[in-house]
Protein backbone atom coordinates (compact mmCIF):
# COMPACT_ATOMS: atom_id res chain seq x y z
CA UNK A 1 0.00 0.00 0.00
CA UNK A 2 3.05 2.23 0.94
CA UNK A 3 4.55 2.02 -2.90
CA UNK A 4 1.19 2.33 -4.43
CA UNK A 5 0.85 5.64 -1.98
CA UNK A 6 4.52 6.89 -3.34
CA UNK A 7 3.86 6.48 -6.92
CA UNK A 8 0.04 7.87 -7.03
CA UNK A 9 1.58 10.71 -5.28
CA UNK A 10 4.41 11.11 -7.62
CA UNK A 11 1.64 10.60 -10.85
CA UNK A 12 -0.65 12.62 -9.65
CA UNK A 13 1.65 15.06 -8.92
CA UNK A 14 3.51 15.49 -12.08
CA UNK A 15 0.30 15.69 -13.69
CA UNK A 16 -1.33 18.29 -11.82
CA UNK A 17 1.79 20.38 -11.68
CA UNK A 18 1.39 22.82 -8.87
CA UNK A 19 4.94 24.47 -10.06
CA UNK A 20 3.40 25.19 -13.48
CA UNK A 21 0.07 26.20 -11.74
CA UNK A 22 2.01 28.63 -9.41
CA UNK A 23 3.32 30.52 -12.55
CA UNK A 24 0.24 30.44 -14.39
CA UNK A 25 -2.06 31.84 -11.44
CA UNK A 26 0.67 34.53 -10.60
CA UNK A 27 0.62 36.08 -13.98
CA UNK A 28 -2.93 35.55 -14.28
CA UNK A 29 -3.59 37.41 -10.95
CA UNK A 30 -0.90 39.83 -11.52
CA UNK A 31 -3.22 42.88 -11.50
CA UNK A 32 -5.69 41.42 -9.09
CA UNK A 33 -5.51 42.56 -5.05
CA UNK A 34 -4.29 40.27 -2.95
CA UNK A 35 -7.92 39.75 -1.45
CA UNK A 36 -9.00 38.52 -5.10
CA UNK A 37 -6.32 36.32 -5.37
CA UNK A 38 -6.46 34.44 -2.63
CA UNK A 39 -10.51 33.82 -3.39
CA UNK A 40 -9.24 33.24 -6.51
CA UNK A 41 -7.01 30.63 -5.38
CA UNK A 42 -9.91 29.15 -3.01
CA UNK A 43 -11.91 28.99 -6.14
CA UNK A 44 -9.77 27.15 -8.71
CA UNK A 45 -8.59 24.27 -6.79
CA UNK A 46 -12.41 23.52 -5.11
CA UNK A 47 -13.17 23.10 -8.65
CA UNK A 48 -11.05 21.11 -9.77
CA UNK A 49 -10.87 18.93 -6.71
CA UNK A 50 -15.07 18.51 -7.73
CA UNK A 51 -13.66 17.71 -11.14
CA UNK A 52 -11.00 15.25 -9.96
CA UNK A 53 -13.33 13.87 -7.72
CA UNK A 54 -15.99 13.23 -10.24
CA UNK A 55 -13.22 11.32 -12.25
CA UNK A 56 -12.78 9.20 -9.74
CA UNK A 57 -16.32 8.25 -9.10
CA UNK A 58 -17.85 8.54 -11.82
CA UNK A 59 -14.98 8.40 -14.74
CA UNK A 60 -14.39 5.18 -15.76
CA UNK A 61 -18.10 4.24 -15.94
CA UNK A 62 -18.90 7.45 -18.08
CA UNK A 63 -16.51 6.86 -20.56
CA UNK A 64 -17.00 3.03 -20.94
CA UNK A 65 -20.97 4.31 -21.24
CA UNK A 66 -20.41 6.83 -23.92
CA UNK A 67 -17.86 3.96 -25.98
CA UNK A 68 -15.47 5.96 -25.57
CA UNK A 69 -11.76 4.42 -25.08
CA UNK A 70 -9.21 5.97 -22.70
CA UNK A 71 -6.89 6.44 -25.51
CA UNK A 72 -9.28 8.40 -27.19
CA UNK A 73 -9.97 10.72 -24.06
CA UNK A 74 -6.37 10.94 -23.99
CA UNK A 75 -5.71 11.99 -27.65
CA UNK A 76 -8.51 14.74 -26.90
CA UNK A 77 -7.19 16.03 -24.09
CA UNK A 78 -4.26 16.76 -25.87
CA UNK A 79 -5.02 18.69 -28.40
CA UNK A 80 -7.20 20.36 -25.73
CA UNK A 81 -4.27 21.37 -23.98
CA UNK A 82 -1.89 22.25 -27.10
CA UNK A 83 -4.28 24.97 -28.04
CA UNK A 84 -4.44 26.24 -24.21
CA UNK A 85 -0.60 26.17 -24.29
CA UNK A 86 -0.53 28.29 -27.67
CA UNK A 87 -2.98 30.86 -26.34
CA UNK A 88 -0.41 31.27 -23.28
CA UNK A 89 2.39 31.72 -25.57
CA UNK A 90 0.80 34.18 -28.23
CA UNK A 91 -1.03 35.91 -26.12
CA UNK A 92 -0.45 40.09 -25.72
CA UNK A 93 -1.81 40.46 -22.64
CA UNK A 94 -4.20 43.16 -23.38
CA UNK A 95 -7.41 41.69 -21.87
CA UNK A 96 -9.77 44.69 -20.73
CA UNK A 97 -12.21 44.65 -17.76
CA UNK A 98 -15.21 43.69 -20.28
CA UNK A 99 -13.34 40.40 -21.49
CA UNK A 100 -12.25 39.36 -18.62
CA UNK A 101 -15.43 39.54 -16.97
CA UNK A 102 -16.99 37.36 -19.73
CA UNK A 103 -15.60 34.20 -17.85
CA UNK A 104 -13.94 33.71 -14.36
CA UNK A 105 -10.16 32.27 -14.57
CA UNK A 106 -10.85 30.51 -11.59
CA UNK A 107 -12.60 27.83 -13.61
CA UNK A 108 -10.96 28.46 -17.22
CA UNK A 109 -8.18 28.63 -16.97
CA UNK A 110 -6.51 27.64 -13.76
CA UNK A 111 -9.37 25.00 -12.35
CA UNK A 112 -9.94 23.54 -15.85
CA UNK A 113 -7.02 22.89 -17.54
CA UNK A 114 -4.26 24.27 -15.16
CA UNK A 115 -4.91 22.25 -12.89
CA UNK A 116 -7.48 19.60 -13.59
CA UNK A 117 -5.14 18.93 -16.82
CA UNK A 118 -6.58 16.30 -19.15
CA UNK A 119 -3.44 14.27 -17.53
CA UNK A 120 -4.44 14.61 -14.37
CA UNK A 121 -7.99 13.52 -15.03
CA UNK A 122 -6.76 10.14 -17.22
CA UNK A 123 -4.53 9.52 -14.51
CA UNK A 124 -6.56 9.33 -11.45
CA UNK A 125 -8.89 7.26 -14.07
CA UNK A 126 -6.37 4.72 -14.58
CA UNK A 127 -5.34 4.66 -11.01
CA UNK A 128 -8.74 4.11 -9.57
CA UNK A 129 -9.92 1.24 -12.26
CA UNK A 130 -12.80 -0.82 -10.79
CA UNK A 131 -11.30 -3.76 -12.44
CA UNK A 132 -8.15 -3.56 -10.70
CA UNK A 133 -7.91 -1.97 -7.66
CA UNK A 134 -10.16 -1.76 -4.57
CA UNK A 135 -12.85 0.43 -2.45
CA UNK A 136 -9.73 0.82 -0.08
CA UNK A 137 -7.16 1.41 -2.94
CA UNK A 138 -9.44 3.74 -4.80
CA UNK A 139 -10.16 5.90 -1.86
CA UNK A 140 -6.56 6.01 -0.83
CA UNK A 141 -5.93 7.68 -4.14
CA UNK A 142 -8.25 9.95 -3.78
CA UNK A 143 -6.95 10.96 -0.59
CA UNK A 144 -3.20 11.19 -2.13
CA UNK A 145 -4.76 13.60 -5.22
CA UNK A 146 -6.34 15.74 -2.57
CA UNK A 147 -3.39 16.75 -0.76
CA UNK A 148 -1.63 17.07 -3.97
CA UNK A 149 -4.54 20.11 -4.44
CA UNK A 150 -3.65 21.25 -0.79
CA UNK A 151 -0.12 21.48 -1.95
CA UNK A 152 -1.11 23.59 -5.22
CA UNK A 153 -3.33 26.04 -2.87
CA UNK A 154 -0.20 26.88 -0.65
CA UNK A 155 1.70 27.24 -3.50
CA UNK A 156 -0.98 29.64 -5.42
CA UNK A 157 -1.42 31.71 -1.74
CA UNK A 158 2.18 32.21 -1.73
CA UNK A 159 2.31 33.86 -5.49
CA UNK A 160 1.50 37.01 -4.23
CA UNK A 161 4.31 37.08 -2.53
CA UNK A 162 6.54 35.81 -5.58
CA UNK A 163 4.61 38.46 -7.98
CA UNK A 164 5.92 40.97 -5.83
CA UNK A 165 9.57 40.15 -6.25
CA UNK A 166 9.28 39.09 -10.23
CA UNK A 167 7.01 41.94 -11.31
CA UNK A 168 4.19 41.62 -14.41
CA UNK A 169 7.39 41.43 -16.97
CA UNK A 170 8.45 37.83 -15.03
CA UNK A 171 4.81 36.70 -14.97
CA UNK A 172 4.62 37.15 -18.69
CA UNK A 173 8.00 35.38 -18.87
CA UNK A 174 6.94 32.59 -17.09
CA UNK A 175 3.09 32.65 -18.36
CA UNK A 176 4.72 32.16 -21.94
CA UNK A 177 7.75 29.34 -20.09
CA UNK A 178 4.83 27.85 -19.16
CA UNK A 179 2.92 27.54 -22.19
CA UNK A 180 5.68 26.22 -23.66
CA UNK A 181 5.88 23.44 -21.61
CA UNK A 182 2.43 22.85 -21.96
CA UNK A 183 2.55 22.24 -25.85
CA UNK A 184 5.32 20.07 -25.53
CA UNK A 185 3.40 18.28 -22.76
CA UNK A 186 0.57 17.91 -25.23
CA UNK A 187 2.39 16.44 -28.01
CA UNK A 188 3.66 13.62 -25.93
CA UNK A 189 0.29 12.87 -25.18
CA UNK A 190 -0.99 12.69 -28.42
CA UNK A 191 1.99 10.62 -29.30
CA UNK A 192 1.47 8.52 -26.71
CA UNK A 193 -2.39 7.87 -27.28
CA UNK A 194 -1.23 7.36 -31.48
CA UNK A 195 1.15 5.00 -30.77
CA UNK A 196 3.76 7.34 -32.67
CA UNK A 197 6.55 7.21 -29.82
CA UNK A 198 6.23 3.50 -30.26
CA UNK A 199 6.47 3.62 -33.98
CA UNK A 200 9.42 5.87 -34.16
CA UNK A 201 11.23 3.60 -31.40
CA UNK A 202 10.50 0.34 -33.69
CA UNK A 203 12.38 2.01 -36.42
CA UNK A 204 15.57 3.69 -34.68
């Protein structure tokens, strides 16, 4: 139980990414008050801890409902996340009060896909299968993902703190570091779900 603890944690936690989600929410919040970011901060991770949560319970039997293949859910959520990660890294910035009040960033983007990242979702899928693993096992992970999201909220409360020091040039550095990382993060999804890593391997 003690090695399946370990390596949820480590999963879950490289797929959540409360580093990436750190940088993301600090230049995100960068001209909010301290006040709004930390509701902010409240905000995004009690959604996607619903989100995460709902995977858990209700994931696997959704998917296998709808025919759909955790491949394919994979493949999506790829290409989901490539276009998020090009919108980070082409984007100038310039967002007025009337756009940004269209939609609240604590569900798009930093709940859903910052931090509920379509790898974060497959994964606690895959390591709560019914056909594998039980009650006990299944509830242990979801314990382990939610003080992964305990880990991300001290880390997003903290920002402030680190926006103060980096200033909104740094933010944009490390918005755009970040988006960067989440294309490439993308692509090795879809290559993964295609089979293309595989493929490529076979022929070196």
């Amino acid at each position: 139980m003690i090695d399946k603890i370990i390596q949820d944690f480590l999963i879950i936690w490289a797929t959540i990414d409360p580093i990436g989600t750190m940088a993301l929410f600090a230049g995100l919040t960068a001209k909010l008050t301290p006040a709004e970011a930390r509701k902010t901060a409240f905000k995004a991770i009690a959604y996607a801890a619903a989100v995460l949560l709902g995977a858990v319970i209700v994931g696997q039997l959704l998917l296998g409902a709808m025919g759909i293949s955790l491949l394919s859910f994979q493949l999506s959520g790829g290409i989901i996340l490539f276009l998020f990660g090009l919108q980070m890294i082409f984007s100038n910035n310039s967002h007025d009060d009337e756009t940004e009040a269209k939609h609240d960033m604590a569900i798009f983007p930093l709940a859903i896909p910052s931090t509920a990242t379509p790898g974060a979702i497959l994964a606690v899928i895959l390591l709560t299968d019914n056909h594998i693993h039980s009650i006990q096992e299944q509830v242990t992970t979801a314990l382990v993902m939610l003080s992964v999201l305990a880990c991300t909220l001290v880390l997003l409360l903290l920002s402030t703190r680190i926006i103060k020091v980096i200033g909104l040039g740094g933010a944009s550095i490390l918005t755009r570091i970040m988006g960067m990382i989440l294309t490439a993060l993308s692509v090795e999804f879809i290559m993964e779900a295609l089979g293309v890593e595989n493929w490529i391997g076979g022929i070196v």
